[in-house]
C-alpha atoms as a PDB file:
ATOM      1  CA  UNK A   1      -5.603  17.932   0.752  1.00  0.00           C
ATOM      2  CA  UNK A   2      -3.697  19.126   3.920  1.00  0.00           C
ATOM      3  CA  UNK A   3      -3.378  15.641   5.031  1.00  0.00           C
ATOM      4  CA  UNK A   4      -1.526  14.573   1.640  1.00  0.00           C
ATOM      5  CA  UNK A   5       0.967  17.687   1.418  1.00  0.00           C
ATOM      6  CA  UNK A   6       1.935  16.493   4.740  1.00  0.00           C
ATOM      7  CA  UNK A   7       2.336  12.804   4.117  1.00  0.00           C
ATOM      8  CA  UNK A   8       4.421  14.030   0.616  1.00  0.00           C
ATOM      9  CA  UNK A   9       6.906  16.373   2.968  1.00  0.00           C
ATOM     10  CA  UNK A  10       7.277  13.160   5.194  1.00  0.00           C
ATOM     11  CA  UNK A  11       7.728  10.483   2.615  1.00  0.00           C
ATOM     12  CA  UNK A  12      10.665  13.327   1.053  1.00  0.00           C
ATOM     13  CA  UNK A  13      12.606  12.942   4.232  1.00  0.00           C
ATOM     14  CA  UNK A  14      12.000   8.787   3.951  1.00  0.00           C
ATOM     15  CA  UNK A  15      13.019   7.853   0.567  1.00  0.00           C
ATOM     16  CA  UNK A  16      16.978   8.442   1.249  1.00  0.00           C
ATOM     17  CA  UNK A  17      16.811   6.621   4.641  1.00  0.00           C
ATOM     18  CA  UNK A  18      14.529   3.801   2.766  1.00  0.00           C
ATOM     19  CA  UNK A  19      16.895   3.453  -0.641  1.00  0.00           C
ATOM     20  CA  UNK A  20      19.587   3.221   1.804  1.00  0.00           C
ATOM     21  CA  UNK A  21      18.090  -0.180   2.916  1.00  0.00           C
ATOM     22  CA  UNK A  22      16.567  -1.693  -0.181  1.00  0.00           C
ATOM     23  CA  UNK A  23      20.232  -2.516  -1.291  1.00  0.00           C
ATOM     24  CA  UNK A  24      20.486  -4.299  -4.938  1.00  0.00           C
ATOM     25  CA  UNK A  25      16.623  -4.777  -4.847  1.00  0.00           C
ATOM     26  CA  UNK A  26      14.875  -4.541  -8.744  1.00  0.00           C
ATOM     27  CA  UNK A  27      11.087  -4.780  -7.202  1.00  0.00           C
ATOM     28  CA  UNK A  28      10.156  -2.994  -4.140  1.00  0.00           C
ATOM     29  CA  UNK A  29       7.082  -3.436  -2.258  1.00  0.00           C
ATOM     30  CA  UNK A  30       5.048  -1.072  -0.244  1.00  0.00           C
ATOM     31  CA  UNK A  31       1.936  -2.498   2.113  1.00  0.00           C
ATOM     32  CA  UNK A  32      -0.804  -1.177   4.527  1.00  0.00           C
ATOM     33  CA  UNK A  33      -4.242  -0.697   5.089  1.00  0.00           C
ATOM     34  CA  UNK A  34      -6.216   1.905   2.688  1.00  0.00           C
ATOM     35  CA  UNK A  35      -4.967   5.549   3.388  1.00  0.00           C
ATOM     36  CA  UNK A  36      -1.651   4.531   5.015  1.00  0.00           C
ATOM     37  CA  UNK A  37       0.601   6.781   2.446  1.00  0.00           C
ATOM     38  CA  UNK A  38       1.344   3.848   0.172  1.00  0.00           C
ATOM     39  CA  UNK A  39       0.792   6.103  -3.065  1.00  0.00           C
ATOM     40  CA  UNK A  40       2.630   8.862  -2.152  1.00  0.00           C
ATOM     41  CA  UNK A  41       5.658   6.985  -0.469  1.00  0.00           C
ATOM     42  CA  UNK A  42       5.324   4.780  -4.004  1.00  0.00           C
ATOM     43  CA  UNK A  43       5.823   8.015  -6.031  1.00  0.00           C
ATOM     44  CA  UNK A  44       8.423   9.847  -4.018  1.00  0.00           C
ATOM     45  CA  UNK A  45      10.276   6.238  -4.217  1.00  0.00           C
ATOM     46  CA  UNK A  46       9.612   5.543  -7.866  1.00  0.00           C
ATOM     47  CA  UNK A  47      10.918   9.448  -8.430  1.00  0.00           C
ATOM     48  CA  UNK A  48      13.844   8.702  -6.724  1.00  0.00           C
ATOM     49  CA  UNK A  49      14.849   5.472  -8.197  1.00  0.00           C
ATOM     50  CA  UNK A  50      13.705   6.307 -11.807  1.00  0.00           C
ATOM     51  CA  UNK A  51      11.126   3.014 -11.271  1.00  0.00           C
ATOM     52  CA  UNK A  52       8.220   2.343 -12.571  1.00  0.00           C
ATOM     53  CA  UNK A  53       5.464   2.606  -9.980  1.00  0.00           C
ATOM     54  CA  UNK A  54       2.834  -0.129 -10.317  1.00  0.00           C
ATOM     55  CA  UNK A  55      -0.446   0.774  -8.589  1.00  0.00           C
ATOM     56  CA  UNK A  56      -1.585  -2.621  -6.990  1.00  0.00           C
ATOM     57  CA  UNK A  57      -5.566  -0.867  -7.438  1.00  0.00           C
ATOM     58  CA  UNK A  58      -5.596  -1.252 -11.118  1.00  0.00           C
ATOM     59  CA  UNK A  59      -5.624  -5.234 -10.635  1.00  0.00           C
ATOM     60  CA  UNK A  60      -8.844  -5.573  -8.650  1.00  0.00           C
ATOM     61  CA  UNK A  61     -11.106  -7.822 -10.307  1.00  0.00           C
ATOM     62  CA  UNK A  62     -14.165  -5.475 -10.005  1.00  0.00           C
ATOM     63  CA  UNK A  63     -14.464  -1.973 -10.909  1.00  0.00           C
ATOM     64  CA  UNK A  64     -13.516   0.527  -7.851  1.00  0.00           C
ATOM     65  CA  UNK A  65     -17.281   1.446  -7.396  1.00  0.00           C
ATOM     66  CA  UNK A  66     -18.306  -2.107  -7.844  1.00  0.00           C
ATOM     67  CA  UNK A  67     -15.502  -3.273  -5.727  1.00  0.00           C
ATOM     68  CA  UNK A  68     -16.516  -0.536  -3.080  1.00  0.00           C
ATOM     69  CA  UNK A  69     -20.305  -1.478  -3.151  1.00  0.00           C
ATOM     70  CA  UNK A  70     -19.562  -5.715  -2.662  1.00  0.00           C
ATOM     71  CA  UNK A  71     -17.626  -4.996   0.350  1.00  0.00           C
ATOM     72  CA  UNK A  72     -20.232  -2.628   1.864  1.00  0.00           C
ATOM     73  CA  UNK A  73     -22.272  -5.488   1.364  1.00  0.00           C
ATOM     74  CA  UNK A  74     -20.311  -8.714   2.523  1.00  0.00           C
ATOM     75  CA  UNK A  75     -17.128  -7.748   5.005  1.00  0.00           C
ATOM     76  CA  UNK A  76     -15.940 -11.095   4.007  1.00  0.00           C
ATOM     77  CA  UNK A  77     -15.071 -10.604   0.494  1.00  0.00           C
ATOM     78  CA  UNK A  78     -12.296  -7.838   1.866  1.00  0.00           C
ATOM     79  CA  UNK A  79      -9.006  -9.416   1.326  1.00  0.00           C
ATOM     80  CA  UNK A  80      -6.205 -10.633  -1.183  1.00  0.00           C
ATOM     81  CA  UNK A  81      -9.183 -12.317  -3.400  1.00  0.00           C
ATOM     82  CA  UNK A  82     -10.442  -9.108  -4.477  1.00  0.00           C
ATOM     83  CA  UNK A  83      -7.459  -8.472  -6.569  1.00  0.00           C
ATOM     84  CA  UNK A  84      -5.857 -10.586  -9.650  1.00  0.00           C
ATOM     85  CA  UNK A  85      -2.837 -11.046  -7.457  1.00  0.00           C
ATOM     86  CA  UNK A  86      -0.831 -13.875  -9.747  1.00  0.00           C
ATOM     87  CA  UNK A  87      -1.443 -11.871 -12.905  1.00  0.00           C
ATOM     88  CA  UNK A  88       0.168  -8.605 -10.908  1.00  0.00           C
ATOM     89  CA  UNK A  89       3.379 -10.490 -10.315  1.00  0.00           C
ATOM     90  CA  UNK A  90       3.314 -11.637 -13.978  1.00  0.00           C
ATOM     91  CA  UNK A  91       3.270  -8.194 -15.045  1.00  0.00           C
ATOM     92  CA  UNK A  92       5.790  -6.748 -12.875  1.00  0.00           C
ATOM     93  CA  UNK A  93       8.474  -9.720 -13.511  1.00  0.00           C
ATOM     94  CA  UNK A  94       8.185  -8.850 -17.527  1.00  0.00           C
ATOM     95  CA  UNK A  95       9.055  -4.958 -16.985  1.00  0.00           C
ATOM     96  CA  UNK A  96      12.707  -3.533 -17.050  1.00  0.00           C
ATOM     97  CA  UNK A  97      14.382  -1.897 -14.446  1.00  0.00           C
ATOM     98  CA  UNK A  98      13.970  -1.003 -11.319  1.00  0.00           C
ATOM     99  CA  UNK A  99       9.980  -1.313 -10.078  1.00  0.00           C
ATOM    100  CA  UNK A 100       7.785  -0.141  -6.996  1.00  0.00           C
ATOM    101  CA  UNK A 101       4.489  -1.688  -6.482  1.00  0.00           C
ATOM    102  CA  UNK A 102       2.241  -0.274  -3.956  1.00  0.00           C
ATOM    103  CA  UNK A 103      -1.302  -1.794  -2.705  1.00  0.00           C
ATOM    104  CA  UNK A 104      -2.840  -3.142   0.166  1.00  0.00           C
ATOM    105  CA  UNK A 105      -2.463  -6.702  -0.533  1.00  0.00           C
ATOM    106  CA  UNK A 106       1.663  -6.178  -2.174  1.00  0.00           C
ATOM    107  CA  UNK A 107       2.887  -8.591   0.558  1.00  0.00           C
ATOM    108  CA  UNK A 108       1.373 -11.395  -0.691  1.00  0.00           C
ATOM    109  CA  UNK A 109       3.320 -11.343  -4.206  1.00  0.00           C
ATOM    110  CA  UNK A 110       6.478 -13.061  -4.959  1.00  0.00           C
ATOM    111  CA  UNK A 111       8.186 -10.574  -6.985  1.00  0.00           C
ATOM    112  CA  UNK A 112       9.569  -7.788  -4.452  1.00  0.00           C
ATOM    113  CA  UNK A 113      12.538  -8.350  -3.018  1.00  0.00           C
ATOM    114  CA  UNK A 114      12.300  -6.455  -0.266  1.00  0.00           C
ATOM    115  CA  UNK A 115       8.725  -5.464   1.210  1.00  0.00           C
ATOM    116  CA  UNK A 116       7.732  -2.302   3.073  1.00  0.00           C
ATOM    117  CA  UNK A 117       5.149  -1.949   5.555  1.00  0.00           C
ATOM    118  CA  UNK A 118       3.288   0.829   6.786  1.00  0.00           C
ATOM    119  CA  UNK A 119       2.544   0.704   9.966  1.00  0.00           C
ATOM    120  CA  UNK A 120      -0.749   2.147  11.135  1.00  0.00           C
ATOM    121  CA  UNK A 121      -3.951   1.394  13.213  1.00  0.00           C
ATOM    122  CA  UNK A 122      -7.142   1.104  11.329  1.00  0.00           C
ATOM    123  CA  UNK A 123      -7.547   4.289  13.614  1.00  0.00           C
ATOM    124  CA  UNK A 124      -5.011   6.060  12.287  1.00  0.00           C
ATOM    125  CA  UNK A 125      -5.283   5.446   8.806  1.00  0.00           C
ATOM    126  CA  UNK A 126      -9.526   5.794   9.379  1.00  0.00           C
ATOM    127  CA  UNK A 127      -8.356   9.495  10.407  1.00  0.00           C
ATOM    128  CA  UNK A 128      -6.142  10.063   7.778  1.00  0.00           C
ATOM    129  CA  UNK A 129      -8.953   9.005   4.943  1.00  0.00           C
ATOM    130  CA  UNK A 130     -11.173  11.528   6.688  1.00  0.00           C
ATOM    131  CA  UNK A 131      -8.174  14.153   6.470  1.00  0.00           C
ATOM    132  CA  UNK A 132      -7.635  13.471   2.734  1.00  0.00           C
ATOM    133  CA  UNK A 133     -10.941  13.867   1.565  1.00  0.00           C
ATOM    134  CA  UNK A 134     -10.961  11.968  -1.584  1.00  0.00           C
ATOM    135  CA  UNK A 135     -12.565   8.305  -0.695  1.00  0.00           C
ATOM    136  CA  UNK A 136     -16.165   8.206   0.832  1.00  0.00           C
ATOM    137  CA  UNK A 137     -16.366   7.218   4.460  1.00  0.00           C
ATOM    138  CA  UNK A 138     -19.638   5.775   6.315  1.00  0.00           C
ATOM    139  CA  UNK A 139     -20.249   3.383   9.016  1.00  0.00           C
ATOM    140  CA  UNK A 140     -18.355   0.520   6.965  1.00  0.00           C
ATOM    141  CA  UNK A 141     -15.141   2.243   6.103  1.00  0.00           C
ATOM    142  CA  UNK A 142     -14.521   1.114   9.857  1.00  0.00           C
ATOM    143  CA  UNK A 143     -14.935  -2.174   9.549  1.00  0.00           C
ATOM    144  CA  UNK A 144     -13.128  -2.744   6.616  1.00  0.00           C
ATOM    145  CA  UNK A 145     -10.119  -0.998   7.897  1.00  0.00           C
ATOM    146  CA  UNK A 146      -9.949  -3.414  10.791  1.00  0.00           C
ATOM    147  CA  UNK A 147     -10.341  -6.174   8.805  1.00  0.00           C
ATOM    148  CA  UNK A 148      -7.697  -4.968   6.667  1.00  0.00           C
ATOM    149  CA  UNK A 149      -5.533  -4.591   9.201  1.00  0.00           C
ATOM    150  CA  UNK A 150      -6.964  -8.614  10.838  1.00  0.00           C
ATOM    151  CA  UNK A 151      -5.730  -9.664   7.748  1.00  0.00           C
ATOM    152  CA  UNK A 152      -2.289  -8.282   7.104  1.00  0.00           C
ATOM    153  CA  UNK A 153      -1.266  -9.204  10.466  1.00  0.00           C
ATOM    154  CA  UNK A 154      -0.943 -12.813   9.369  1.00  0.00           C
ATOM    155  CA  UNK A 155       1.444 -11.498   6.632  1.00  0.00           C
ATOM    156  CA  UNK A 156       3.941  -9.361   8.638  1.00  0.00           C
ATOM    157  CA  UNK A 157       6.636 -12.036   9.002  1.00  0.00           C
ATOM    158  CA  UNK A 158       6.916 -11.004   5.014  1.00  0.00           C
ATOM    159  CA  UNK A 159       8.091  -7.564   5.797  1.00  0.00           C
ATOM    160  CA  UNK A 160      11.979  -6.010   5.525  1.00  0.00           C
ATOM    161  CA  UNK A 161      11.774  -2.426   6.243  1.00  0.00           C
ATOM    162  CA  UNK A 162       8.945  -1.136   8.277  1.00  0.00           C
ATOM    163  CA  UNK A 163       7.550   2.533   8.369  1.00  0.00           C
ATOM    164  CA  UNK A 164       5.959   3.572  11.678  1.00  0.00           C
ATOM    165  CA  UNK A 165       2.851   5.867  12.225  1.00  0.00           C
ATOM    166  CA  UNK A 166       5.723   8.931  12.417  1.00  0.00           C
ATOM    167  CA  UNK A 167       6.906   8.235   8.971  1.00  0.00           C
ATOM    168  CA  UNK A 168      10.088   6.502  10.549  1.00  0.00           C
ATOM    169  CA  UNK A 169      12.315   3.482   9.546  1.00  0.00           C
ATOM    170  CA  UNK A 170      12.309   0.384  11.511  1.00  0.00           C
END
């Protein structure tokens, strides 16, 4: 709970510097691995814009426990297949106004104009799941952090605006 007061006072001091940036932009993306900040940087942005803030983890194809359990058992299934990725960017193009989607895999859809990346190691944001207390962590949360992170590396040419490990703009 410490963890996430700290990463709400940072994303405060990053919205204004970030909505400086994002120009005339109706969708906004925000990316990184699990337990980067995307939710609360999504929320603090979404507050700030008066968006709607679309939770990329609501458009996984399996339940969150389910979900949670297959990649426990096959590494390989981690990735942009887990989630219903063309239906998401249906979705967000029929809403009004301004609109932040946040999720792991937001840099593969076509919708944002301008996508955000949070930069982190699988380290770092392995820490910072530890720190937050609210998702379970074993001897796979590891793995799947680095291949999270494998993954999104061949995606990075995607991104506008990145946000480092110190909650600054790049």
């Amino acid at each position: 709970m410490h963890s996430r007061g700290r990463s709400a006072r940072r994303s405060e001091g990053l919205v204004e510097g970030l909505i400086e940036r994002l120009g005339e932009a109706r969708v906004v993306g925000l990316s990184g691995e699990s337990g980067s900040g995307k939710t609360t940087l999504g929320a603090a942005l979404a507050e700030a814009l008066g968006a709607t803030l679309v939770h990329m983890d609501d458009w996984y194809r399996l339940p969150p426990d389910e979900n949670s359990r297959a990649r426990r058992r096959d590494l390989e299934i981690v990735g942009p297949g887990e989630v219903a990725l063309g239906a998401l960017d249906e979705h967000i193009g029929g809403l009004d106004g301004p609109v932040v989607v946040e999720g792991t895999w937001v840099l593969l859809l076509g919708t944002p104009q301008v996508q955000v990346f949070l930069e982190r190691t699988w380290q770092e944001s392995h820490r910072d799941r530890i720190a937050r207390g609210r998702d379970p962590i074993d001897d796979h949360t590891p793995r799947i952090l680095a291949r999270e992170q494998q993954i999104l590396g061949f995606y990075l040419d995607r991104v506008d605006v990145r946000v480092d490990s110190a909650w600054q703009l790049r």
